[in-house]
Every structure is written in C-alpha cells, then in structure tokens.
Protein backbone atom coordinates (compact mmCIF):
# COMPACT_ATOMS: atom_id res chain seq x y z
CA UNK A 1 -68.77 71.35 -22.30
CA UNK A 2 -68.40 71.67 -18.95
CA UNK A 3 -66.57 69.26 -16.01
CA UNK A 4 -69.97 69.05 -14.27
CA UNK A 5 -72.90 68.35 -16.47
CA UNK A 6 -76.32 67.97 -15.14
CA UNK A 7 -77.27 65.07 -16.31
CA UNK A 8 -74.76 63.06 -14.71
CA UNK A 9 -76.61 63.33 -11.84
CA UNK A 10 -79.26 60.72 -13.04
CA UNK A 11 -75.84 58.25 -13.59
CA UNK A 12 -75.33 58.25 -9.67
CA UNK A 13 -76.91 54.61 -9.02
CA UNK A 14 -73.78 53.65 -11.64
CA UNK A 15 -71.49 53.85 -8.95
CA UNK A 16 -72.45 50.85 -7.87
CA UNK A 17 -71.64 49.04 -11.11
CA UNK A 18 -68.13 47.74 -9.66
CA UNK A 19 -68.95 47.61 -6.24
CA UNK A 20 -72.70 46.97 -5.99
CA UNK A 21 -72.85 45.92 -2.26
CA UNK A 22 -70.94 48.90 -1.28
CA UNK A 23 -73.23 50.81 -3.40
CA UNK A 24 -76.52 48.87 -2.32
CA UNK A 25 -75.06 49.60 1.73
CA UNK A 26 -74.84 53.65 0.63
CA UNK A 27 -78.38 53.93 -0.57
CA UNK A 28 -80.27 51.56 2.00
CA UNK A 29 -78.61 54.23 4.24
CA UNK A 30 -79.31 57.15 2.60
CA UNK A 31 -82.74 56.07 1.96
CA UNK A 32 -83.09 55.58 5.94
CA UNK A 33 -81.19 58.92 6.70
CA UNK A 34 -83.84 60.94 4.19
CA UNK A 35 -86.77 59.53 5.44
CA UNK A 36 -89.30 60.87 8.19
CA UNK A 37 -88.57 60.40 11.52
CA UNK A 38 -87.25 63.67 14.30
CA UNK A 39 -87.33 66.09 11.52
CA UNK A 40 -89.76 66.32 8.58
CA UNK A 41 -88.77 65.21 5.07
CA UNK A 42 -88.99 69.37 4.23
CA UNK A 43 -86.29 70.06 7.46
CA UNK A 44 -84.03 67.26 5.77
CA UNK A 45 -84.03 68.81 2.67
CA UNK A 46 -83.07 72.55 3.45
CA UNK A 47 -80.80 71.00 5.65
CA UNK A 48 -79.38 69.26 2.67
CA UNK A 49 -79.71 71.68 0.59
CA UNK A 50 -77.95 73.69 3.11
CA UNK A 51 -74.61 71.51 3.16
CA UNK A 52 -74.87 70.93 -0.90
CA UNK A 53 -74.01 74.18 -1.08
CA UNK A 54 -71.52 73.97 1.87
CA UNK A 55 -69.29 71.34 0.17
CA UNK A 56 -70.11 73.24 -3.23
CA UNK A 57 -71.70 69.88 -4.82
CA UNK A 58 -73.51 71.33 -8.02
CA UNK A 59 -75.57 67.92 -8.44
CA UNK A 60 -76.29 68.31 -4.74
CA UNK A 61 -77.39 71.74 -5.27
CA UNK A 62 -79.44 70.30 -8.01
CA UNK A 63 -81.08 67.57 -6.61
CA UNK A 64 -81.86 69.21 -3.43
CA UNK A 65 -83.32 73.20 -4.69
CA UNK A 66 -85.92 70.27 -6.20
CA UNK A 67 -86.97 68.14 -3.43
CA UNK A 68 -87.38 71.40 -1.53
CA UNK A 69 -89.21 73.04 -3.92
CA UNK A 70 -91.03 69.73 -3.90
CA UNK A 71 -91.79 69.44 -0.04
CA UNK A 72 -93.14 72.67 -0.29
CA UNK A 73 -89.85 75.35 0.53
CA UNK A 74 -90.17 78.55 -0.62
CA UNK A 75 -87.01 80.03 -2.53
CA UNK A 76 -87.16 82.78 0.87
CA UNK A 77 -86.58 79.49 2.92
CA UNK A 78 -84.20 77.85 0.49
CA UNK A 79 -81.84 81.19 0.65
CA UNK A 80 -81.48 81.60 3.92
CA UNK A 81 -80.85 77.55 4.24
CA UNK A 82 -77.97 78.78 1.84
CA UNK A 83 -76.77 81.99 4.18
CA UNK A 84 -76.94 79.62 7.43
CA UNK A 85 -74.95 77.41 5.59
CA UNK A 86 -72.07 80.20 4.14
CA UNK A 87 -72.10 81.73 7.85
CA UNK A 88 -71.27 78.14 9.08
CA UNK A 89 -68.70 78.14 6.70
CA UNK A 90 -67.17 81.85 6.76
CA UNK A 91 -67.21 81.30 10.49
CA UNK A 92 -65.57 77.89 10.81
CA UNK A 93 -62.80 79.49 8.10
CA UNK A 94 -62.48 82.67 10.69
CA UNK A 95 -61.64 80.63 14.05
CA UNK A 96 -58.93 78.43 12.49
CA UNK A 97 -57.50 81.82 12.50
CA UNK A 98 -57.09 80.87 16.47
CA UNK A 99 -54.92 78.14 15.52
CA UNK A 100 -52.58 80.43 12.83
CA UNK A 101 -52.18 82.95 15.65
CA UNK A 102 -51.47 80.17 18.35
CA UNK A 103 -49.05 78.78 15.94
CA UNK A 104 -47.46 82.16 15.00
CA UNK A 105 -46.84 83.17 18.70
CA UNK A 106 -45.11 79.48 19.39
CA UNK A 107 -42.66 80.23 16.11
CA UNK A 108 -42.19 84.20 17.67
CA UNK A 109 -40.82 82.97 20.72
C-alpha cells in the first residue's frame, strides 16, 4: 500500500462533495483552460504533462502521459516535455543561489 494509489485519481470530482460550487467553479475552468483555442489540445497536454512532473503530481503524471499519448505525442516528445520541464526547475533552484550569496555578503559585512 502505497500513500498515492492510482486509482484515486478517478475520485477527483469527490472533492467537490463538501464544497460543490467551489468544485463546479474549478472544473468549468479547467474545462475552459484545456480546451482549443492559441495552442492545440496536444501543446496543452505536454505542457501539462510538463508541469505534472514539475510539481511531482503522480496522478498528474498519470492523467497527462495519457491524454498525450492520446492527442497523438510520441514518448520522444513526452521526454523532452519532461527535460524542459526539470531544466526549468534545476535552473530556477540554481539562481535563488543569487539571493543566498546576496544575503551572505549583507551578513559578511
């Protein structure tokens, strides 16, 4: 047994169960911000898939390596959706560095 277990995924609309106009707002957005418009339904989900693994959601990771499959991604496409995204990430870890140097000069002085 694990803390995250797949098919808890398919329990998302739940979350609504307490708050259902809260949850009804979340997914008439969602549904809005997935659909076609600037960028394809395929650019929305390696971009998704992308940040999924950015934020290290594993029902994100999920739901997303499907619907790109499904919109026609390759797993070539998919990976380097998933090295964009750890570059992003290694990067914006590296210049906060700029603010522990800026911080350790002000405390040398």
């Amino acid at each position: 047994m694990t803390y995250y277990e797949s098919t808890d995924l398919g329990k998302f609309p739940e979350i609504g169960k307490d708050a259902p106009e809260l949850a009804k707002a979340f997914f008439d957005y969602y549904g809005k911000v997935f659909a076609e418009g600037e960028l394809t339904k395929r650019e929305k989900n390696l971009i998704a898939l992308a940040v999924a693994h950015a934020v290290q959601c594993p029902y994100c990771i999920d739901a997303y390596t499907g619907a790109s499959l499904e919109s026609g991604c390759s797993t070539g496409e998919m990976t380097e959706a998933v090295h964009v995204a750890a570059a992003i990430k290694g990067g914006s870890a590296l210049v906060h560095g700029v603010q522990m140097r800026k911080h350790a000069e002000r405390m040398s002085m």
